[in-house]
N, C-alpha and C. Protein backbone atom coordinates (compact mmCIF):
# COMPACT_ATOMS: atom_id res chain seq x y z
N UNK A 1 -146.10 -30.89 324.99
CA UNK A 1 -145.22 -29.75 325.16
C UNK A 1 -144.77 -29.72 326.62
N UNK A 2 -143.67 -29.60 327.02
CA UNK A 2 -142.89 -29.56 328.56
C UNK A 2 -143.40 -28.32 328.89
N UNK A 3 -142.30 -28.13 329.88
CA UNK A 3 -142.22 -27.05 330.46
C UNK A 3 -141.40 -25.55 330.02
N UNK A 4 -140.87 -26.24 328.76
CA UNK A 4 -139.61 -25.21 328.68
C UNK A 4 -140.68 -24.29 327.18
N UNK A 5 -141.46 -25.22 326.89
CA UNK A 5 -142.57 -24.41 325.81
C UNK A 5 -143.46 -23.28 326.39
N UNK A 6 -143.78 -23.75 327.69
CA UNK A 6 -144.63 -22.86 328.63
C UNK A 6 -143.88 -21.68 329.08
N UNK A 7 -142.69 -21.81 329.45
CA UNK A 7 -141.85 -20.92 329.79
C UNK A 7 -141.40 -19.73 328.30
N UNK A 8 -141.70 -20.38 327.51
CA UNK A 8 -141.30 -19.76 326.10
C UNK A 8 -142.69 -18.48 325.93
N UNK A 9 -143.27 -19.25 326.31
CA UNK A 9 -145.01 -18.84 325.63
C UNK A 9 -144.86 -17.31 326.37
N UNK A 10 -144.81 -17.38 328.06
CA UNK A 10 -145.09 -16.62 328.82
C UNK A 10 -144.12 -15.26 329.03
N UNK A 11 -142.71 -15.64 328.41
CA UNK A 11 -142.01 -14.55 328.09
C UNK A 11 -142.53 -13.46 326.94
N UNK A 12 -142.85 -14.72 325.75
CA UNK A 12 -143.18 -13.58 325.04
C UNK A 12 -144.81 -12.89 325.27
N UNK A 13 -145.57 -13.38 326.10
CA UNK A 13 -146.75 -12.85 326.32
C UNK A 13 -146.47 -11.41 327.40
N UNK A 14 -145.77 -11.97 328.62
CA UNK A 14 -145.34 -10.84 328.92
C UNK A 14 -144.37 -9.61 328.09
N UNK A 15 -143.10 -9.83 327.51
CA UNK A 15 -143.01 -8.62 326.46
C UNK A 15 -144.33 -7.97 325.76
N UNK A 16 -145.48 -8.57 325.51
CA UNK A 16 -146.32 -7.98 324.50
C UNK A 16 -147.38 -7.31 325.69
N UNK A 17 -147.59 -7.65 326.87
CA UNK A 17 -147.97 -6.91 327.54
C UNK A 17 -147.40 -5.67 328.03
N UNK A 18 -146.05 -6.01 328.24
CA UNK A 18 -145.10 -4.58 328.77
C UNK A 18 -144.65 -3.68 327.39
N UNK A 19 -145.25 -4.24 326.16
CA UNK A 19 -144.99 -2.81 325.11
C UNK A 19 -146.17 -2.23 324.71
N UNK A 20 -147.46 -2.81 325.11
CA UNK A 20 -148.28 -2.06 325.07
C UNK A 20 -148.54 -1.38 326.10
N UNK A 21 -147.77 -1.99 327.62
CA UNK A 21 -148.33 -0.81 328.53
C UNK A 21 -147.12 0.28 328.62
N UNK A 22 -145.82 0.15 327.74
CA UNK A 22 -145.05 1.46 327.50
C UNK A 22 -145.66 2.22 326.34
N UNK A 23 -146.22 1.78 325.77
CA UNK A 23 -146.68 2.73 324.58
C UNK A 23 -148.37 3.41 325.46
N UNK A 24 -148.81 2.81 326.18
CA UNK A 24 -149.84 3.99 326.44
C UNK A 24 -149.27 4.58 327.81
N UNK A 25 -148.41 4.45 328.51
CA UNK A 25 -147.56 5.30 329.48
C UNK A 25 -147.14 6.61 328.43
N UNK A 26 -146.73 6.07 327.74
CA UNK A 26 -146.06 7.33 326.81
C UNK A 26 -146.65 8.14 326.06
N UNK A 27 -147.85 7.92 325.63
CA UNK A 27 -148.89 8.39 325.58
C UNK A 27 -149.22 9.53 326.35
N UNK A 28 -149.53 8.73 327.27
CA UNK A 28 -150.00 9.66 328.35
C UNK A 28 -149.24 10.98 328.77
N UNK A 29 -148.05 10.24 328.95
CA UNK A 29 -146.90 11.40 329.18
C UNK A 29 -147.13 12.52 327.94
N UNK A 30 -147.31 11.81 326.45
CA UNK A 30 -147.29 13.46 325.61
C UNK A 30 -148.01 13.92 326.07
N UNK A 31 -149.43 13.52 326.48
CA UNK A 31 -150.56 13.75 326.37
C UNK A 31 -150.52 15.66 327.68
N UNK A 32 -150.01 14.64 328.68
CA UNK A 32 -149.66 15.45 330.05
C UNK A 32 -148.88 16.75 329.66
N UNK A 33 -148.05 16.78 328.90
CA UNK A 33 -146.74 17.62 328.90
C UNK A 33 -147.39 18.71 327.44
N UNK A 34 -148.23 18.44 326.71
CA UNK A 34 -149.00 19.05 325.87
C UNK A 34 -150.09 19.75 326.62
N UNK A 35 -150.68 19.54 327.32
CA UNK A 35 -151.33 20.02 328.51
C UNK A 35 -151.02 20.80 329.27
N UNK A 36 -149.94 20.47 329.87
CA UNK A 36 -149.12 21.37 330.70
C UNK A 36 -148.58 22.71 330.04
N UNK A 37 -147.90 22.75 328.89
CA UNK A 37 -147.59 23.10 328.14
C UNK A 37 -148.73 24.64 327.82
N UNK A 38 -149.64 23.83 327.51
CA UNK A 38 -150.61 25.02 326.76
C UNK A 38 -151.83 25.81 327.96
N UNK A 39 -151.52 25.39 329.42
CA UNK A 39 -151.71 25.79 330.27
C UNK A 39 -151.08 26.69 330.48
N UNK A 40 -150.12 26.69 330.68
CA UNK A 40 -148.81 27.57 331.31
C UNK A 40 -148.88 28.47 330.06
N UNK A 41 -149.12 28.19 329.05
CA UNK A 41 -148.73 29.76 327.99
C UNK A 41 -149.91 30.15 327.97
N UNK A 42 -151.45 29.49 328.28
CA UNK A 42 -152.52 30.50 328.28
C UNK A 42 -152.15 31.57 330.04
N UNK A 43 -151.68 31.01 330.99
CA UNK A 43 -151.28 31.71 332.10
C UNK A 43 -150.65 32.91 332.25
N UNK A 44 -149.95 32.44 331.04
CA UNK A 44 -148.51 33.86 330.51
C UNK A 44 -149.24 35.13 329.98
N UNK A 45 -149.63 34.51 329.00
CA UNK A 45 -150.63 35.53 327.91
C UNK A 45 -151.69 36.05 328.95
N UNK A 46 -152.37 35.68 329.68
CA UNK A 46 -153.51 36.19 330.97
C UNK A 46 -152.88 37.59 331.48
N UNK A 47 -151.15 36.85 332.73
CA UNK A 47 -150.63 37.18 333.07
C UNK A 47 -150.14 39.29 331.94
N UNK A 48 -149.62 38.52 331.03
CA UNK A 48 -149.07 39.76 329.82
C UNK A 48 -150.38 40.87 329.78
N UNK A 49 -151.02 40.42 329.58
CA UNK A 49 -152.42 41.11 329.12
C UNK A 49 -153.45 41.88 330.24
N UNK A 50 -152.77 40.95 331.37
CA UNK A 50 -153.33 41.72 332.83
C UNK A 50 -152.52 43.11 333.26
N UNK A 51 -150.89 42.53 332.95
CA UNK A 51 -149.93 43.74 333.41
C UNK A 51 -149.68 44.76 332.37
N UNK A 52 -150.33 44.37 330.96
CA UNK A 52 -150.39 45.79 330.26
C UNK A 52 -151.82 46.49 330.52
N UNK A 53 -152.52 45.82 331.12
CA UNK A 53 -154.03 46.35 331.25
C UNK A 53 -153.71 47.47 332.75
N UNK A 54 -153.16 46.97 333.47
CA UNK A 54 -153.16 47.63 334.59
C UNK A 54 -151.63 48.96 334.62
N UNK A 55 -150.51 48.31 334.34
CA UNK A 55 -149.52 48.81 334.55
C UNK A 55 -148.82 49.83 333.25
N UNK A 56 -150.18 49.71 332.47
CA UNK A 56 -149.97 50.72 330.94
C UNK A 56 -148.89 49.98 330.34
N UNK A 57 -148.37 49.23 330.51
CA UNK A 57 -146.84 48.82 329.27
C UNK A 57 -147.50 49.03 327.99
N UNK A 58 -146.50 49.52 327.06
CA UNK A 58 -146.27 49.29 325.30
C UNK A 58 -146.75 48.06 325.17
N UNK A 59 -147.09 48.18 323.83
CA UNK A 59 -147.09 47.04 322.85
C UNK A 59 -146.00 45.84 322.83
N UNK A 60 -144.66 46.58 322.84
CA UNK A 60 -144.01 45.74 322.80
C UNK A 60 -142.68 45.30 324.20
N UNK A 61 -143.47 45.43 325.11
CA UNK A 61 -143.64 45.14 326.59
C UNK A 61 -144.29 44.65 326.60
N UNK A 62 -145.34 44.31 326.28
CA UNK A 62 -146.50 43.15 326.57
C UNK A 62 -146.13 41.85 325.51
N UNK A 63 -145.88 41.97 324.51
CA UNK A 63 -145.08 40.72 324.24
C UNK A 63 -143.47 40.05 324.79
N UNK A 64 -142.70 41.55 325.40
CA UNK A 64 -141.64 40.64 325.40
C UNK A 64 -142.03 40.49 327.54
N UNK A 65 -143.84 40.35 327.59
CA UNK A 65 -143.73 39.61 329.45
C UNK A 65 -144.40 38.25 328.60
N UNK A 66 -145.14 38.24 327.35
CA UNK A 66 -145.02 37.08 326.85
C UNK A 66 -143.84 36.01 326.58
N UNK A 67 -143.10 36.49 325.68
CA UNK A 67 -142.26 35.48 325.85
C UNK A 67 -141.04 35.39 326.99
N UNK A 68 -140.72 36.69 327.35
CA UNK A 68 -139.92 36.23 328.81
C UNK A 68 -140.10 36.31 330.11
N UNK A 69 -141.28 36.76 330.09
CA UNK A 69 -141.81 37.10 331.60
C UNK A 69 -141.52 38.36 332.37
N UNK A 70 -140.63 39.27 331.45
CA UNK A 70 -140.30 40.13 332.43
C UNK A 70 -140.56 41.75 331.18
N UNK A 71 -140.96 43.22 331.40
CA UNK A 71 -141.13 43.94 330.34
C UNK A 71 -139.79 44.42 329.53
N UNK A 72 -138.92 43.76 330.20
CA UNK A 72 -137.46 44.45 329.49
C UNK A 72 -137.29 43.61 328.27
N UNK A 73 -136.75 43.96 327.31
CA UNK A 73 -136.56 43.07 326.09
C UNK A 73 -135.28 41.87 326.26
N UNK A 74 -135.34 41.07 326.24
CA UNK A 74 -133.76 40.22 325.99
C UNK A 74 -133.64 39.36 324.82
N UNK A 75 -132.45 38.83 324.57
CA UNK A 75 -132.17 38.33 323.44
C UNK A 75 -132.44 36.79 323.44
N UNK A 76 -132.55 36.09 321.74
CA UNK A 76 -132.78 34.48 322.35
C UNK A 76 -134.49 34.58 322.48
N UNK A 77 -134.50 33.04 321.96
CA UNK A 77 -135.87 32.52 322.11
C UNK A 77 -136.32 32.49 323.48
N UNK A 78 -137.66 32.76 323.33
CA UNK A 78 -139.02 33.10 324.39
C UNK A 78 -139.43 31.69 325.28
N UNK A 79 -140.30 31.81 325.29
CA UNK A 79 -141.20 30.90 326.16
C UNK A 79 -141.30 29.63 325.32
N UNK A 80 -140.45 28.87 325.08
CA UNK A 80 -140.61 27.37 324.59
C UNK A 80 -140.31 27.95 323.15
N UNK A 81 -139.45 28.31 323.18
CA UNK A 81 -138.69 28.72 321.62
C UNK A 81 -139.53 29.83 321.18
N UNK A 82 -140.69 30.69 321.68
CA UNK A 82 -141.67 31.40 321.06
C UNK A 82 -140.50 32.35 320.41
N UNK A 83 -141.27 33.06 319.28
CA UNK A 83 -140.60 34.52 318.69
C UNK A 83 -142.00 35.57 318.72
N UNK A 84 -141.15 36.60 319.05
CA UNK A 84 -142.04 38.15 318.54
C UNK A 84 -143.00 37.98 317.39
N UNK A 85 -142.91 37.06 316.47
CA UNK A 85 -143.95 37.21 315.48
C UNK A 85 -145.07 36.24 315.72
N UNK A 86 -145.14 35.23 317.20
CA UNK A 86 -145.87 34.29 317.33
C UNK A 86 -146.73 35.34 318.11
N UNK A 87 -146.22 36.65 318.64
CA UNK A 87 -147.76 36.95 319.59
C UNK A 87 -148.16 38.46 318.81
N UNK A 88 -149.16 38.77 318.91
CA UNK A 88 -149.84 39.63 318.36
C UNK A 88 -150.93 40.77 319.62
N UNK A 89 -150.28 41.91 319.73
CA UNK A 89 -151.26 42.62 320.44
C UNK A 89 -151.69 43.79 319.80
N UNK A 90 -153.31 44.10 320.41
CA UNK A 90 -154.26 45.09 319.31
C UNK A 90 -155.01 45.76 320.58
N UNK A 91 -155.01 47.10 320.40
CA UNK A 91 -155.69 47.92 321.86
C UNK A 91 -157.31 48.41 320.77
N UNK A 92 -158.12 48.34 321.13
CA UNK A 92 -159.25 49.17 320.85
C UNK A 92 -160.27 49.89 321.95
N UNK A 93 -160.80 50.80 321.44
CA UNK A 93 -161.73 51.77 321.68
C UNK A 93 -161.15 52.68 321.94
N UNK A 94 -162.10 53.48 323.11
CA UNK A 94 -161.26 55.19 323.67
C UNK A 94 -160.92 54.69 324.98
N UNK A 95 -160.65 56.01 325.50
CA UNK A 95 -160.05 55.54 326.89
C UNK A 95 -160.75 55.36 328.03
N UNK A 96 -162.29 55.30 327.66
CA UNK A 96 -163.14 55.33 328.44
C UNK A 96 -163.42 53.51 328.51
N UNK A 97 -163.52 53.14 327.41
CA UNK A 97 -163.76 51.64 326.95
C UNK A 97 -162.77 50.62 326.52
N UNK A 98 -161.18 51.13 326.73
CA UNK A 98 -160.32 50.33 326.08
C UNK A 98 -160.07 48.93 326.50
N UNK A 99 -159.39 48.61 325.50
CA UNK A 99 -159.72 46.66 325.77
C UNK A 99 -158.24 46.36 324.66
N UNK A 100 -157.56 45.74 325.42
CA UNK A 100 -156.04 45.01 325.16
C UNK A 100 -156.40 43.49 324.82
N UNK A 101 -156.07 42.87 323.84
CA UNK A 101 -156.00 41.78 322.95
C UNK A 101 -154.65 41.38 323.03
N UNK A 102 -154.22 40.18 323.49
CA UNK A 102 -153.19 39.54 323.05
C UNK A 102 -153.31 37.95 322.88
N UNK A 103 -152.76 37.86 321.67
CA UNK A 103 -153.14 36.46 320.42
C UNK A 103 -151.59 36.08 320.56
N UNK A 104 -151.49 34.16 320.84
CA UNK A 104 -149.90 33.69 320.72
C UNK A 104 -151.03 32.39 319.58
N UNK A 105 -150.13 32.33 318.47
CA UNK A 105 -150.21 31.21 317.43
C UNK A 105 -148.98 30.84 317.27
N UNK A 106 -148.87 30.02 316.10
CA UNK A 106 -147.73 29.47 315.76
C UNK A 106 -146.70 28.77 316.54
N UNK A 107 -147.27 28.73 317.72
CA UNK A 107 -145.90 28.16 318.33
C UNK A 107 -146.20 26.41 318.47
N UNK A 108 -144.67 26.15 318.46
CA UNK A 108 -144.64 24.68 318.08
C UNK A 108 -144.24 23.97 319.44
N UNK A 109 -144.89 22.53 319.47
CA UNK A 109 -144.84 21.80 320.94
C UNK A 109 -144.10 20.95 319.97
N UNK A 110 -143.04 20.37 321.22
CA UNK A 110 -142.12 19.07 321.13
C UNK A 110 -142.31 18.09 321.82
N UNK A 111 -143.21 17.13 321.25
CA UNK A 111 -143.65 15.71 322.13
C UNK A 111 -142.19 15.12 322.45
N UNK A 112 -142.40 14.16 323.65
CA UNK A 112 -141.07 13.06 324.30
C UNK A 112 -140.89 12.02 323.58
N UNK A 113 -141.85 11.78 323.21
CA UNK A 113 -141.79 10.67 322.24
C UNK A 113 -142.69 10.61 320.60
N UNK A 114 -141.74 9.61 319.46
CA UNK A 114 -142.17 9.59 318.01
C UNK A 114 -143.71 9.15 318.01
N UNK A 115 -144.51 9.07 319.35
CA UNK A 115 -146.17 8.57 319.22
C UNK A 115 -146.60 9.45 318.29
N UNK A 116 -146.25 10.84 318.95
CA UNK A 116 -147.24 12.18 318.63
C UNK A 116 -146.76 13.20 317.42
N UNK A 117 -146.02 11.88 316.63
CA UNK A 117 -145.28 12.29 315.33
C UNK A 117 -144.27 13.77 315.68
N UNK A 118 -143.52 13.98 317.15
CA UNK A 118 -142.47 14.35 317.28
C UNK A 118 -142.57 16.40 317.12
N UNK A 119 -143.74 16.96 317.04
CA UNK A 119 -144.10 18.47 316.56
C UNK A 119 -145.22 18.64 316.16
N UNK A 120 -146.04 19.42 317.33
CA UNK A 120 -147.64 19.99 317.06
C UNK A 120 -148.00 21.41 317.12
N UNK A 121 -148.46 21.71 316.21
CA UNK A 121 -148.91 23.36 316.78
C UNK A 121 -149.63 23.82 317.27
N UNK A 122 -149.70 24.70 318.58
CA UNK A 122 -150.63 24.94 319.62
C UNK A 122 -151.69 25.61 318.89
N UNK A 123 -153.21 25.35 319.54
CA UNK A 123 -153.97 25.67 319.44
C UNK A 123 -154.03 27.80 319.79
N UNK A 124 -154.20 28.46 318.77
CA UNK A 124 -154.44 29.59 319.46
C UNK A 124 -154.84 29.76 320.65
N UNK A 125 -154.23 30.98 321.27
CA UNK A 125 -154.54 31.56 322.54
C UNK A 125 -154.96 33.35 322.44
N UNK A 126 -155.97 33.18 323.05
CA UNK A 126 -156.43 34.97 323.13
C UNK A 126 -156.73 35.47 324.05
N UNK A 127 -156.50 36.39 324.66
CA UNK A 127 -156.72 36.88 325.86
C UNK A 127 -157.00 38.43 325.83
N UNK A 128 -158.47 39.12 325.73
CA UNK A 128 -158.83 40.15 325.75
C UNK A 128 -159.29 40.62 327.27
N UNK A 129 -158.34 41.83 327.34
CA UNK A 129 -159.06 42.36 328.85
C UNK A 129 -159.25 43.81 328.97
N UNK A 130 -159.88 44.12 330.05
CA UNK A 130 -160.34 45.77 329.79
C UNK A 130 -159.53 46.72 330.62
N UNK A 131 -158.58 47.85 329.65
CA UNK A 131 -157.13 48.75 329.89
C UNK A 131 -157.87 49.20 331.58
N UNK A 132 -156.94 49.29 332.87
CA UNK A 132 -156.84 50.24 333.55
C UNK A 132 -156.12 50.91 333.99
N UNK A 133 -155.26 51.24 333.09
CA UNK A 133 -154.29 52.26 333.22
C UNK A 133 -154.66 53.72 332.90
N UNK A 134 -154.14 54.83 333.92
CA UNK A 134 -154.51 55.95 333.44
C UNK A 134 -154.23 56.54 332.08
């Protein structure tokens, strides 16, 4: 075999090295951005659940600092497409002991790439904290 067989060999050895190291780059990347992802909305929900604990907001002020960050209502999808029916808030006890619950399910992640079969649904998030508002 010459040289021009060797030269054959090593192209395609390198392609088969550079698609397996794009397929676990990309990987990684869902991996990262799914992460990131469900960081930042447990932050939100913290965030929501801190400023109805302290600053008294409604019920439904504390979902719409969930999905938009701010207590005023606006129109249009939330926080990564979220809707009003993905978060759920529940106040219990008296006012001596009260405690604010807010639950985000259902919401759907969009991987970068067809690895991560392209749509996952986040793991619940809950965030119970104790009311100090007068």
């Amino acid at each position: 075999m010459g040289s021009r067989g060797r030269k054959g060999g090593s192209t395609i050895e390198s392609a088969l090295v550079l698609l397996v190291f794009l397929v676990i780059l990309f990987g990684i990347g869902d991996f990262a951005q799914i992460f990131l992802m469900h960081d930042m909305l447990i932050e939100r929900v913290r965030a929501a659940a801190r400023a109805g604990a302290v600053q008294g907001y409604s019920d439904e002020q504390i979902v719409n600092m969930v999905m938009y960050g701010s207590p005023s209502p606006r129109t249009g999808p939330g926080f990564f497409g979220m809707t009003a029916a993905s978060v759920q808030v529940s106040r219990t006890g008296s006012s001596a002991d009260a405690r604010i619950s807010v639950a985000v399910s259902g919401l759907v992640y969009h991987s970068i790439s067809p690895l991560m079969a392209g749509r996952l649904n986040n793991l619940p998030v809950r965030v119970v904290i104790s009311s100090e508002a007068p």
